[in-house]
N, C-alpha and C. Protein backbone atom coordinates (compact mmCIF):
# COMPACT_ATOMS: atom_id res chain seq x y z
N UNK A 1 175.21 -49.15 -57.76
CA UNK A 1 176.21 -50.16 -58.08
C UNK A 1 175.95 -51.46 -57.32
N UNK A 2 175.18 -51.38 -56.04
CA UNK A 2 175.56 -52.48 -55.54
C UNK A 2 174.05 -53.32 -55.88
N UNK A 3 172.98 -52.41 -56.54
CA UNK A 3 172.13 -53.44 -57.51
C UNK A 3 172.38 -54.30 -58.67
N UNK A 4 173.59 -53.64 -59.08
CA UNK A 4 174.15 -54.13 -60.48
C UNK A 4 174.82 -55.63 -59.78
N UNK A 5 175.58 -55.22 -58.93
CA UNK A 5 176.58 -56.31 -58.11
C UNK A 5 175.63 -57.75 -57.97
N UNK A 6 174.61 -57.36 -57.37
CA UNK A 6 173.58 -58.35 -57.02
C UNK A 6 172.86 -59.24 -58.28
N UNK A 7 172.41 -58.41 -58.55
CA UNK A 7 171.97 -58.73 -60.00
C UNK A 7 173.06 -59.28 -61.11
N UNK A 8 174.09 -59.03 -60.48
CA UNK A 8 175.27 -59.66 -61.28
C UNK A 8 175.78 -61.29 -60.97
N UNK A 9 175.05 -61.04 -59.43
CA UNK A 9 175.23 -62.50 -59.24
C UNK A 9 173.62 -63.59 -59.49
N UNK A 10 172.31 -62.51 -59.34
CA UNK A 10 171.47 -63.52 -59.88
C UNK A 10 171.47 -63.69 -61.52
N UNK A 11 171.79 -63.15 -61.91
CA UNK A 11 171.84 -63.16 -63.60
C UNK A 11 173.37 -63.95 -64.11
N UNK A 12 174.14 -64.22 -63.17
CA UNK A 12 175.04 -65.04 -63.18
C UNK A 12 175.04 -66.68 -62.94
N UNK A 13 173.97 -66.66 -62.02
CA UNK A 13 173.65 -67.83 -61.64
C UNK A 13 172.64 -68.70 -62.47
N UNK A 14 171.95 -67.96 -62.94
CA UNK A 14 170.73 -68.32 -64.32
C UNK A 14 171.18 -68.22 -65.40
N UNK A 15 172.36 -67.54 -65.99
CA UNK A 15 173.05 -68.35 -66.74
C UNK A 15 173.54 -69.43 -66.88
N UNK A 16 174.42 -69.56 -65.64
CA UNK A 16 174.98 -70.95 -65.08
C UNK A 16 174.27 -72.16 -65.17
N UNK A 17 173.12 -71.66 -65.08
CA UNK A 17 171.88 -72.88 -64.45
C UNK A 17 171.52 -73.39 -66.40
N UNK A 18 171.48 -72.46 -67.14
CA UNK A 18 170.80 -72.85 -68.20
C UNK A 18 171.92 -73.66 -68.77
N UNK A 19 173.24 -72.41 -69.05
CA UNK A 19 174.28 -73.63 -69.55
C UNK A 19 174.29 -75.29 -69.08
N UNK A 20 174.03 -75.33 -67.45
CA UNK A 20 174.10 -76.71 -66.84
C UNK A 20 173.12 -77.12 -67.73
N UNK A 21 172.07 -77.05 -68.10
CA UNK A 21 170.90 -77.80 -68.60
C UNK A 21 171.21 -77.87 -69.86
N UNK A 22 172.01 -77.13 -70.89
CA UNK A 22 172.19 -77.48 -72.10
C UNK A 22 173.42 -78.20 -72.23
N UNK A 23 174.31 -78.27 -71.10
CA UNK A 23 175.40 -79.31 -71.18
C UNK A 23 175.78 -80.18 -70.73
N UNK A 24 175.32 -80.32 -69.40
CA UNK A 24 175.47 -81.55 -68.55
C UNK A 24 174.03 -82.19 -68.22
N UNK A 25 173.35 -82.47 -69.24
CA UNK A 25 172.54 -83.55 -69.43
C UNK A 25 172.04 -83.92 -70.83
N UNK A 26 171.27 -85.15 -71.03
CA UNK A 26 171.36 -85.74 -72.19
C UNK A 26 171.03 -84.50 -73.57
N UNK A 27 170.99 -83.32 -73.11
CA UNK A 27 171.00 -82.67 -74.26
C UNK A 27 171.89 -81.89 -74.77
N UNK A 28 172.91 -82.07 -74.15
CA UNK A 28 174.62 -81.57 -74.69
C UNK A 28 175.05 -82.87 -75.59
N UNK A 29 174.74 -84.09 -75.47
CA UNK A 29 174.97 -84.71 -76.35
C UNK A 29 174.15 -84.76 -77.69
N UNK A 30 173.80 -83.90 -77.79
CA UNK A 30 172.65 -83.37 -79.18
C UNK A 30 174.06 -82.90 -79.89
N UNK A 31 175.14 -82.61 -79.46
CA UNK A 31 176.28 -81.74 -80.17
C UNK A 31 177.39 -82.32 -80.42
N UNK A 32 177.56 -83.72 -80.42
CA UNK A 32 177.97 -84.47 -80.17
C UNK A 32 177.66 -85.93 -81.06
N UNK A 33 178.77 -86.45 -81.74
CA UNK A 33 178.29 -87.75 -82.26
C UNK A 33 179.31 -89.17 -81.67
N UNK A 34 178.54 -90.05 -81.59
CA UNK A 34 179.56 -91.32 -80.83
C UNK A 34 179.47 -92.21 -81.91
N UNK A 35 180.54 -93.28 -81.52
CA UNK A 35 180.87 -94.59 -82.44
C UNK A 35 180.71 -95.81 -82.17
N UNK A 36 180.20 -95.55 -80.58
CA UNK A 36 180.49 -97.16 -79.90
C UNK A 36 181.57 -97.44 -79.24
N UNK A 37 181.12 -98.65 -78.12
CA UNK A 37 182.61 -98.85 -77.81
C UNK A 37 183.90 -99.35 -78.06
N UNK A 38 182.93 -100.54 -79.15
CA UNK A 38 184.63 -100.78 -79.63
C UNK A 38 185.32 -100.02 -81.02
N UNK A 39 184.31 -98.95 -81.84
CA UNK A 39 185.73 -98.24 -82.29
C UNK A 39 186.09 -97.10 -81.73
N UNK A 40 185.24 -96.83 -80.45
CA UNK A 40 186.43 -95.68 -79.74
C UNK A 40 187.15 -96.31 -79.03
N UNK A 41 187.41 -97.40 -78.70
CA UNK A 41 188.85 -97.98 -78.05
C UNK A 41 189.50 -98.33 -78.92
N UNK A 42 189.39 -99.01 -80.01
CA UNK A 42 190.30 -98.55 -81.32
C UNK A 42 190.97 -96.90 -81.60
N UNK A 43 189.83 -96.20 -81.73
CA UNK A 43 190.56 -94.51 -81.95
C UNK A 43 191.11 -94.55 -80.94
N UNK A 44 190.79 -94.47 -79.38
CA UNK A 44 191.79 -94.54 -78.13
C UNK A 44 193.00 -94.96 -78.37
N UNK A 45 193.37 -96.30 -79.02
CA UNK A 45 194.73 -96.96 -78.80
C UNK A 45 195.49 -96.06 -80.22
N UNK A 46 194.77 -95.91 -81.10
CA UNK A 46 195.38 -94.69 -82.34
C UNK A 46 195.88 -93.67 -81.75
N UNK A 47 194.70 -92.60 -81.03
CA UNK A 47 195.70 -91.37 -79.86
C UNK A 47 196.72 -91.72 -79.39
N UNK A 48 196.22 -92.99 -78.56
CA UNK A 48 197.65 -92.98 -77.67
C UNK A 48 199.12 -93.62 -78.67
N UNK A 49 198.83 -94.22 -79.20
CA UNK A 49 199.96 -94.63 -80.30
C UNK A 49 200.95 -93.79 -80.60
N UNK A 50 199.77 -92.91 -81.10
CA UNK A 50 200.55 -91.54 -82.43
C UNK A 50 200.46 -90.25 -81.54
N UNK A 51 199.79 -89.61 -80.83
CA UNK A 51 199.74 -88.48 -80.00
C UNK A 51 200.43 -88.38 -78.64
N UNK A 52 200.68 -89.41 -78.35
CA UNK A 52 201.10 -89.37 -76.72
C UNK A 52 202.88 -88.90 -76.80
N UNK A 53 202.88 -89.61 -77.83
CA UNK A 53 204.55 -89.25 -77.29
C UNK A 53 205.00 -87.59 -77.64
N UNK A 54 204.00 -87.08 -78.31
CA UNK A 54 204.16 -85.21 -78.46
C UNK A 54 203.46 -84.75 -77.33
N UNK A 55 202.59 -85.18 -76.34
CA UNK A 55 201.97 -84.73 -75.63
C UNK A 55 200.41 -83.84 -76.03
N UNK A 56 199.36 -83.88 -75.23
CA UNK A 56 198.52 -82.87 -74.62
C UNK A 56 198.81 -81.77 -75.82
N UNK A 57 197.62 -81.21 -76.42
CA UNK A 57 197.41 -80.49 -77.04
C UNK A 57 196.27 -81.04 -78.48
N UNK A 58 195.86 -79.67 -79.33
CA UNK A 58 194.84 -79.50 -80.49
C UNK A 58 195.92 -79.38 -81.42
N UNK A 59 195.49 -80.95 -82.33
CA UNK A 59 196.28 -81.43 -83.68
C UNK A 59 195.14 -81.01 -84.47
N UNK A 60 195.89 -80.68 -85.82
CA UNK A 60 195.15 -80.83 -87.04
C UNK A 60 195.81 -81.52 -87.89
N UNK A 61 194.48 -82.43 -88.16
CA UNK A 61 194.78 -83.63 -88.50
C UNK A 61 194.24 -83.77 -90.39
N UNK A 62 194.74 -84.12 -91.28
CA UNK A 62 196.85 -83.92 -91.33
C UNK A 62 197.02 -82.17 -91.22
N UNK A 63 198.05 -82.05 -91.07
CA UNK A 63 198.57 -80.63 -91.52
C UNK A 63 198.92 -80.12 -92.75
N UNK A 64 198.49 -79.65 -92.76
CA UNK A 64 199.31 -79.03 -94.32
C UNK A 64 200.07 -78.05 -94.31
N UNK A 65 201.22 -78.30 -93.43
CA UNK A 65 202.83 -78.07 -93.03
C UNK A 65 203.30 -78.25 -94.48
N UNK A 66 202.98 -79.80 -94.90
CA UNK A 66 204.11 -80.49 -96.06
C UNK A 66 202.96 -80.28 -97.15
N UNK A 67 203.39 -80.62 -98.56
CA UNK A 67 202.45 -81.04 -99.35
C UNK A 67 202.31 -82.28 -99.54
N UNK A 68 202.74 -83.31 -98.90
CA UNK A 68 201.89 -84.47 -98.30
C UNK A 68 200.19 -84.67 -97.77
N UNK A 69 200.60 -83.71 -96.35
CA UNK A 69 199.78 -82.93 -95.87
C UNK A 69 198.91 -82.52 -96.36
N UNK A 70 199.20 -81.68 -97.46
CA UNK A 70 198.02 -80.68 -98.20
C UNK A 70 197.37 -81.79 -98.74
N UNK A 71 197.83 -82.63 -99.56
CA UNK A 71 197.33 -83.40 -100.33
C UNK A 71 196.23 -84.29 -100.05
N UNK A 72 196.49 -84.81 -98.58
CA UNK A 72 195.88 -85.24 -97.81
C UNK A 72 194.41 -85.02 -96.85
N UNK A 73 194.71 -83.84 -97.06
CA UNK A 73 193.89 -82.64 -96.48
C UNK A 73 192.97 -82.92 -97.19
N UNK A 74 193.03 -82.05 -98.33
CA UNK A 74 192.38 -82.02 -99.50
C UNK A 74 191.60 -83.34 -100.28
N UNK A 75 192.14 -84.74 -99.75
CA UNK A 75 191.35 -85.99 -99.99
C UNK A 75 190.73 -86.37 -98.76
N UNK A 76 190.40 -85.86 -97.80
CA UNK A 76 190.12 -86.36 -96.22
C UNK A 76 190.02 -87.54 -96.35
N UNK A 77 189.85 -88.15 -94.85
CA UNK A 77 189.05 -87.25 -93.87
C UNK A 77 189.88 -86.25 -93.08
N UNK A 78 189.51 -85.28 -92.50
CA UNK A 78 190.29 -84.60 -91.89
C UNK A 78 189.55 -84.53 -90.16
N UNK A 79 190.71 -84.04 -89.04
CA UNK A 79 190.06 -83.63 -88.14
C UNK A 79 190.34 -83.25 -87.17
N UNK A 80 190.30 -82.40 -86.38
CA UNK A 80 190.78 -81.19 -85.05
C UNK A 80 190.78 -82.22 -83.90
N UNK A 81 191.86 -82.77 -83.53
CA UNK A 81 191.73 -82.89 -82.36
C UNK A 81 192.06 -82.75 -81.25
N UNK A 82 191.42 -82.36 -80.43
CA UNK A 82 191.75 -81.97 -78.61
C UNK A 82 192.38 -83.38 -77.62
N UNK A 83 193.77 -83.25 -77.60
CA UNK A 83 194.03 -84.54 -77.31
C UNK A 83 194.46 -84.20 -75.69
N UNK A 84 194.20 -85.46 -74.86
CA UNK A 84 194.88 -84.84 -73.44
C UNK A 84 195.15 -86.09 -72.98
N UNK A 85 196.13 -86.61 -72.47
CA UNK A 85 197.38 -87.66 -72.52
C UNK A 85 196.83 -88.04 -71.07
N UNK A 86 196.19 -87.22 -70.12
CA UNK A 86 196.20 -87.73 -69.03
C UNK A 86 194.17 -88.17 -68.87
N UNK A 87 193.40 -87.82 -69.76
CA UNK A 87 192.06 -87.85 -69.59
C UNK A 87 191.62 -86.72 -68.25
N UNK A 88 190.24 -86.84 -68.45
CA UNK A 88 189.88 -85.48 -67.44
C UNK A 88 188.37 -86.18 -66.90
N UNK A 89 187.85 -85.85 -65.54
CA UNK A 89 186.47 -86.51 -65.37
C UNK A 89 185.39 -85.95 -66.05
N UNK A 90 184.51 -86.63 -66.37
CA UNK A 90 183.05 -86.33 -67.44
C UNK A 90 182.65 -85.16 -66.62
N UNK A 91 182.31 -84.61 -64.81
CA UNK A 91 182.46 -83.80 -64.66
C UNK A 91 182.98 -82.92 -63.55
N UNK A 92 183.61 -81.57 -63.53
CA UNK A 92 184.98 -81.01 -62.63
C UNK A 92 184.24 -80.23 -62.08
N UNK A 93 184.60 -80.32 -60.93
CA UNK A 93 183.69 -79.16 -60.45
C UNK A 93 184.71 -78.04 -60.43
N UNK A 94 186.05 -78.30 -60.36
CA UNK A 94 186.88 -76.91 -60.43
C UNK A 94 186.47 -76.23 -62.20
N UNK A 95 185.81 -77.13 -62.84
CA UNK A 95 185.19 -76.03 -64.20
C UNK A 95 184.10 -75.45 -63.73
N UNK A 96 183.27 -76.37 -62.89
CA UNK A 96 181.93 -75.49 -62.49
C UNK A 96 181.98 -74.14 -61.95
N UNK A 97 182.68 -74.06 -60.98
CA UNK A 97 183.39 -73.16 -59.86
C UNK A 97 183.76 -71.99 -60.85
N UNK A 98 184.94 -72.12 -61.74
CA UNK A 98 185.23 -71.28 -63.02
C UNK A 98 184.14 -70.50 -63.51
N UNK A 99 183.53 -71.79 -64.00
CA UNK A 99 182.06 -70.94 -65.05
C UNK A 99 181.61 -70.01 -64.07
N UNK A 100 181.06 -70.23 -63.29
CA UNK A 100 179.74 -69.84 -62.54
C UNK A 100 180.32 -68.27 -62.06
N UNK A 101 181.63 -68.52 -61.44
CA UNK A 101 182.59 -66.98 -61.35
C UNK A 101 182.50 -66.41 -62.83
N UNK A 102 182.61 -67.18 -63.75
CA UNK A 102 183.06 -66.52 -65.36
C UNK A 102 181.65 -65.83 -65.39
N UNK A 103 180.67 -66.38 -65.24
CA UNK A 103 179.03 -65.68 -65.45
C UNK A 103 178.75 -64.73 -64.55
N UNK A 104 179.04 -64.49 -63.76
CA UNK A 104 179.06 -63.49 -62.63
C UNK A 104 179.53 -62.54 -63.03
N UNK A 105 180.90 -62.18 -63.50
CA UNK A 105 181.76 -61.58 -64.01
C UNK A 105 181.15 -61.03 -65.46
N UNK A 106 180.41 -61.68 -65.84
CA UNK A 106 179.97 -61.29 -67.66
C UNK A 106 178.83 -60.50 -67.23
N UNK A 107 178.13 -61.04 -66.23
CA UNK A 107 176.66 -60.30 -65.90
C UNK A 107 176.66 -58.65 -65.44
N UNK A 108 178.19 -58.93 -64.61
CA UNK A 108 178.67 -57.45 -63.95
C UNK A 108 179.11 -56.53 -65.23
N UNK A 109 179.86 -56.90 -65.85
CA UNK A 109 179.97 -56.24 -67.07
C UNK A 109 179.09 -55.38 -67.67
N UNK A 110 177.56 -56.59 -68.43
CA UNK A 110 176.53 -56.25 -68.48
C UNK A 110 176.20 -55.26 -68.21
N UNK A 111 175.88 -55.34 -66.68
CA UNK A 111 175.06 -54.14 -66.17
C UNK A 111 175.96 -52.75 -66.23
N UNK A 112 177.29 -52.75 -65.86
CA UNK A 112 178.24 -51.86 -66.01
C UNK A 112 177.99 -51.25 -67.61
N UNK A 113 177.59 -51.91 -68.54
CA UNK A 113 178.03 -51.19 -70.03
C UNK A 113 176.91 -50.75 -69.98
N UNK A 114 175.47 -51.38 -69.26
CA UNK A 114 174.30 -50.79 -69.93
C UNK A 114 173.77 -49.92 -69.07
N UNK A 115 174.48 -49.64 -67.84
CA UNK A 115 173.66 -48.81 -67.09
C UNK A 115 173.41 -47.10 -67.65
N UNK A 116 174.32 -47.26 -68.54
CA UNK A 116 174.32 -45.37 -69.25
C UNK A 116 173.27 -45.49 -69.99
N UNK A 117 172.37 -46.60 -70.74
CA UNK A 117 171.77 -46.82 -71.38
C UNK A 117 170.53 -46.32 -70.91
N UNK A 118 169.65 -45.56 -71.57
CA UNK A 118 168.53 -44.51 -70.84
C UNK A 118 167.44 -45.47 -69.90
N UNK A 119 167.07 -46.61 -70.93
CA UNK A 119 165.56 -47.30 -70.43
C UNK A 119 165.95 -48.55 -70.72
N UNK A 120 164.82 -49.37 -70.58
CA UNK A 120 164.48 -50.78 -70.60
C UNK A 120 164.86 -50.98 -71.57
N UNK A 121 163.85 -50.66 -72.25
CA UNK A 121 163.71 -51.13 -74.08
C UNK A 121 165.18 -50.64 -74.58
N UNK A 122 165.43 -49.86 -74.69
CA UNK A 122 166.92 -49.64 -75.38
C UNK A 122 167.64 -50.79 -74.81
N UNK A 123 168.83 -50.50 -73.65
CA UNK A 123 169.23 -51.87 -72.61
C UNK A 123 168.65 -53.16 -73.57
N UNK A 124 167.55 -53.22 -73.88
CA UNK A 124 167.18 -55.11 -74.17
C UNK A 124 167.51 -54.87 -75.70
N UNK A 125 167.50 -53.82 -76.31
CA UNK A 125 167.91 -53.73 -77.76
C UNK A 125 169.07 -53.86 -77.83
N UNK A 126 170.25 -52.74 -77.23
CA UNK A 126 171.47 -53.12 -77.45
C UNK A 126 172.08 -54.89 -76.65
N UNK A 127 171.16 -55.04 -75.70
CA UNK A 127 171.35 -56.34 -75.33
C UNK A 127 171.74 -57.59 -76.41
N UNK A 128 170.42 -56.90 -76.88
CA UNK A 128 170.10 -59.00 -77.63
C UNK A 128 171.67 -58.56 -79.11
N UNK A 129 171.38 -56.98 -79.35
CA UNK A 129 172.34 -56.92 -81.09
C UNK A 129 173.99 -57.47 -80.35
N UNK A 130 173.94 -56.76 -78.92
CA UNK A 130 175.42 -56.79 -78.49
C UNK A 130 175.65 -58.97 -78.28
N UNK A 131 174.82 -59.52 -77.87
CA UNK A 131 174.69 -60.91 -77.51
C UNK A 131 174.78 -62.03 -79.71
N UNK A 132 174.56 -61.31 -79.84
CA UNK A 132 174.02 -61.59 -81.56
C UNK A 132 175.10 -61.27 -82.49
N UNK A 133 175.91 -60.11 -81.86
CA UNK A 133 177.36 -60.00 -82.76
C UNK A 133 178.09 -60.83 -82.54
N UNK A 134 178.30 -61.02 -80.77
CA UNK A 134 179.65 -61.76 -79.91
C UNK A 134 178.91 -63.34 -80.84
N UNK A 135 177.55 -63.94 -80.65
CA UNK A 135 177.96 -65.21 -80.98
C UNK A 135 178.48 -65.40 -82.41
N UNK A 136 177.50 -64.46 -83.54
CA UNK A 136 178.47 -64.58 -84.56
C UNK A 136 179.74 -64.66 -85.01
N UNK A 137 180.80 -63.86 -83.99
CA UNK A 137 181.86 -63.41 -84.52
C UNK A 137 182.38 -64.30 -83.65
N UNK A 138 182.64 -65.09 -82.57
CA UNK A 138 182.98 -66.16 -81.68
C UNK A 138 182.70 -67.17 -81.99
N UNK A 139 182.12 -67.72 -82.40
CA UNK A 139 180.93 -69.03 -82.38
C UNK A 139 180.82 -69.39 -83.86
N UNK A 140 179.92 -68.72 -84.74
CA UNK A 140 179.59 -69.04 -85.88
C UNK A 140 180.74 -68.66 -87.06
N UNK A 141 181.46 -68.29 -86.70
CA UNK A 141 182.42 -67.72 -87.89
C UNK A 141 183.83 -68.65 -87.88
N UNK A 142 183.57 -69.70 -87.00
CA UNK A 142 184.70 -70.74 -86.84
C UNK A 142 184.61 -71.59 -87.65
N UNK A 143 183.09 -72.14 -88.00
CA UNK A 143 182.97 -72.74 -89.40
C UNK A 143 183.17 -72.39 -90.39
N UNK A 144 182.93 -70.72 -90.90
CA UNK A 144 182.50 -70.33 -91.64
C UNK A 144 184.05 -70.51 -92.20
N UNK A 145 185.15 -70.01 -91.44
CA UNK A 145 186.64 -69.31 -91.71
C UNK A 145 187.47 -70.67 -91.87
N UNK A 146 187.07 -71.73 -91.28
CA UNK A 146 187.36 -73.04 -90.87
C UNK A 146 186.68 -74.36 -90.99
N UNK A 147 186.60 -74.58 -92.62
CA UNK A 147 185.81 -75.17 -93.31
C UNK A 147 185.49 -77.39 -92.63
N UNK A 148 186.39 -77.18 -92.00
CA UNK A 148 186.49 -78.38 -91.49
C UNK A 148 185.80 -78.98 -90.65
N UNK A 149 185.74 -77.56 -89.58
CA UNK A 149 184.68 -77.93 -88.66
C UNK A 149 183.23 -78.37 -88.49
N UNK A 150 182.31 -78.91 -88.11
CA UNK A 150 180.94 -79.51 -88.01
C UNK A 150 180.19 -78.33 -87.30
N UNK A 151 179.10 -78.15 -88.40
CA UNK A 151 178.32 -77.02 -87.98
C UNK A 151 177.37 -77.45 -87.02
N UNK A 152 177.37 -78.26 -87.15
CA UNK A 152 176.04 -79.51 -85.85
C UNK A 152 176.60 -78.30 -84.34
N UNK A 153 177.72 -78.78 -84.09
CA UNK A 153 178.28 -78.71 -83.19
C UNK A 153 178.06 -77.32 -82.90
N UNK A 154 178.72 -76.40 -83.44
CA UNK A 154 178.67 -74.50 -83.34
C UNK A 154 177.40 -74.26 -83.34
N UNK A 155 176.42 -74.78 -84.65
CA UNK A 155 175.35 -74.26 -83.78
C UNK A 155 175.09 -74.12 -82.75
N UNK A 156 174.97 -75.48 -82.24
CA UNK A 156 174.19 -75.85 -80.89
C UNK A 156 175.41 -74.96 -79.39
N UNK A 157 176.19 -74.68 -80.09
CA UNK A 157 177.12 -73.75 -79.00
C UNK A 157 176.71 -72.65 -78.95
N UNK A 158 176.23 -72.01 -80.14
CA UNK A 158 176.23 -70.99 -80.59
C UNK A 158 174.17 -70.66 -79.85
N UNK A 159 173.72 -71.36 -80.18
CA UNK A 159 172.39 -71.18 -79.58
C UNK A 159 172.07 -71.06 -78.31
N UNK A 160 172.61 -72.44 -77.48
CA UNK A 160 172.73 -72.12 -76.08
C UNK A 160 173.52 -71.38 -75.47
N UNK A 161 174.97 -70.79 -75.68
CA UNK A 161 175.55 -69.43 -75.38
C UNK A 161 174.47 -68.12 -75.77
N UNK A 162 173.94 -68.09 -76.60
CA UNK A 162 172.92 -66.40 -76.74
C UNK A 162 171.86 -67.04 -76.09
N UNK A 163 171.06 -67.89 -75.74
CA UNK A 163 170.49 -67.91 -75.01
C UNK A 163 170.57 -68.30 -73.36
N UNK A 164 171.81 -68.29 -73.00
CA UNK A 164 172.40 -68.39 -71.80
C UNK A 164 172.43 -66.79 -71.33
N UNK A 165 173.10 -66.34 -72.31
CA UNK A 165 173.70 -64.85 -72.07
C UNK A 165 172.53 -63.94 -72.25
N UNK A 166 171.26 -64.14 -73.28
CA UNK A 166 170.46 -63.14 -73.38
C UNK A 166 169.34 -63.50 -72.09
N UNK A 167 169.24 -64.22 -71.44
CA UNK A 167 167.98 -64.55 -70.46
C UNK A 167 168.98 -64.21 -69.16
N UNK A 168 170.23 -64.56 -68.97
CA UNK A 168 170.65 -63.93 -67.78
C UNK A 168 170.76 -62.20 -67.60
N UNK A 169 170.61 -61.82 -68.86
CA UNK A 169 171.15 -60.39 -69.27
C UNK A 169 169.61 -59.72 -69.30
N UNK A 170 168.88 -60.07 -69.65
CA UNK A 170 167.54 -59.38 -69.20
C UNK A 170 166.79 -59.87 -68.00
N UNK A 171 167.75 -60.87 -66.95
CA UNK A 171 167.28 -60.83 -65.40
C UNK A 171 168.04 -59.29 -65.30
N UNK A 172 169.55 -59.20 -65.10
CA UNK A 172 169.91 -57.97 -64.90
C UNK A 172 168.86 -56.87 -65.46
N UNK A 173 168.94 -56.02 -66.52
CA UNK A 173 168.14 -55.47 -67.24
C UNK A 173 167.05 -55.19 -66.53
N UNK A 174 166.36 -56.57 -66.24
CA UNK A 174 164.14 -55.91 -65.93
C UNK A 174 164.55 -55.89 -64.64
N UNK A 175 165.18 -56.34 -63.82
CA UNK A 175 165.09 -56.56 -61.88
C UNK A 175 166.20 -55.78 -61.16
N UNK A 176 167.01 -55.58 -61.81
CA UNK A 176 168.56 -55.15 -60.98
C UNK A 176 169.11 -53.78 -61.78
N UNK A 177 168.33 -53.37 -62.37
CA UNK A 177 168.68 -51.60 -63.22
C UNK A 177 167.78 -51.01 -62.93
N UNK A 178 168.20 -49.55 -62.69
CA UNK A 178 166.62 -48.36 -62.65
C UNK A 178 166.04 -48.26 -64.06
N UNK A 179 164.96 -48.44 -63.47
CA UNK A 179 163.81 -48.18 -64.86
C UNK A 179 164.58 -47.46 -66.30
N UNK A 180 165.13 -46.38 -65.58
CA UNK A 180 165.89 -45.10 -66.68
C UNK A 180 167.15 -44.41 -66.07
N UNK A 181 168.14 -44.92 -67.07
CA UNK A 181 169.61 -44.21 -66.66
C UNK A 181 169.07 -42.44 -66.21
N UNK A 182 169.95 -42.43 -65.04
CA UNK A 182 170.20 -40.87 -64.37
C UNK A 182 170.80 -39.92 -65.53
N UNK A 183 170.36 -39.02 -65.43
CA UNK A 183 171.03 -38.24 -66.71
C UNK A 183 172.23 -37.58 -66.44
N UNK A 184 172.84 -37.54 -67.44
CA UNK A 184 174.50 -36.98 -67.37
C UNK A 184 174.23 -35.63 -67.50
N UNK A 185 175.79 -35.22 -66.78
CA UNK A 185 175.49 -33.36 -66.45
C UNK A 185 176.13 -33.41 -67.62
């Protein structure tokens, strides 16, 4: 157990490290499209106009509450937005702190589900199918169910999450598991 533990924190940390590299530098903005500055201070003074006085929170934009709404919908443009009344810094380290515990925690898991798992090769099989369902059914099926959304975007979530999770998950796996699960009485 206390290889798993370890290995839970280097396979936690190399997750961490890759996410950092696919999001906090110029290639998280691959997922991402801008307008410039002066019509996002235009959209800015629109948020704050029309959103502020309901507060903080994810509008969908229109709703189709009314059949106004629907109608509206249905002629877009339409669009999800994550609104937050007070702004937040480009970057927190109380999220870093989060993640990096959150990856630690996923890695321990990991090793916990796969240690019954006989060998290597199995472990990296159920690895990558178990890493390959979660992004589908998390990740890719938000577009699919939720026609509105920009697939630009999920991809590129969706790629660097399985490959965050499958390269930290076979540090655990090849360095921090016995060769071959102990056999059950």
């Amino acid at each position: 157990m206390i290889r798993i533990l370890v290995g839970a924190v280097v396979a936690g940390l190399i997750q961490f490290i890759i996410g950092a590299i696919a999001w906090a530098t110029p290639l998280g903005m691959l997922a991402f499209k801008a307008v410039g500055d002066a019509p996002t201070a235009d959209l800015q003074a629109a948020l704050r106009r029309t959103l502020a006085p309901t507060g903080t929170g994810t509008y969908f934009i229109p709703s189709p509450d009314t059949a106004a709404g629907t109608v509206m919908l249905g002629n877009g443009p339409v669009a999800l937005v994550h609104f937050n009344t007070g702004g937040f810094p480009p970057m927190s380290v109380t999220a870093l702190g989060s993640g990096l515990i959150l990856s630690i925690v996923m890695m321990l898991l990991v090793g916990m589900a796969l240690s019954s798992v006989r060998d290597f090769a199995a472990r990296f099989k159920v690895m990558l199918l178990f890493a390959t369902a979660t992004v589908l059914y998390f990740l890719i099926a938000m577009p699919v169910f939720n026609e509105y959304l920009p697939w630009d975007w999920w991809i590129y979530l969706a790629v660097t999450d399985f490959l965050a999770f499958s390269v930290g998950a076979y540090v655990m796996i090849r360095w921090f598991m016995p060769r071959e699960a102990a056999p059950t009485a």
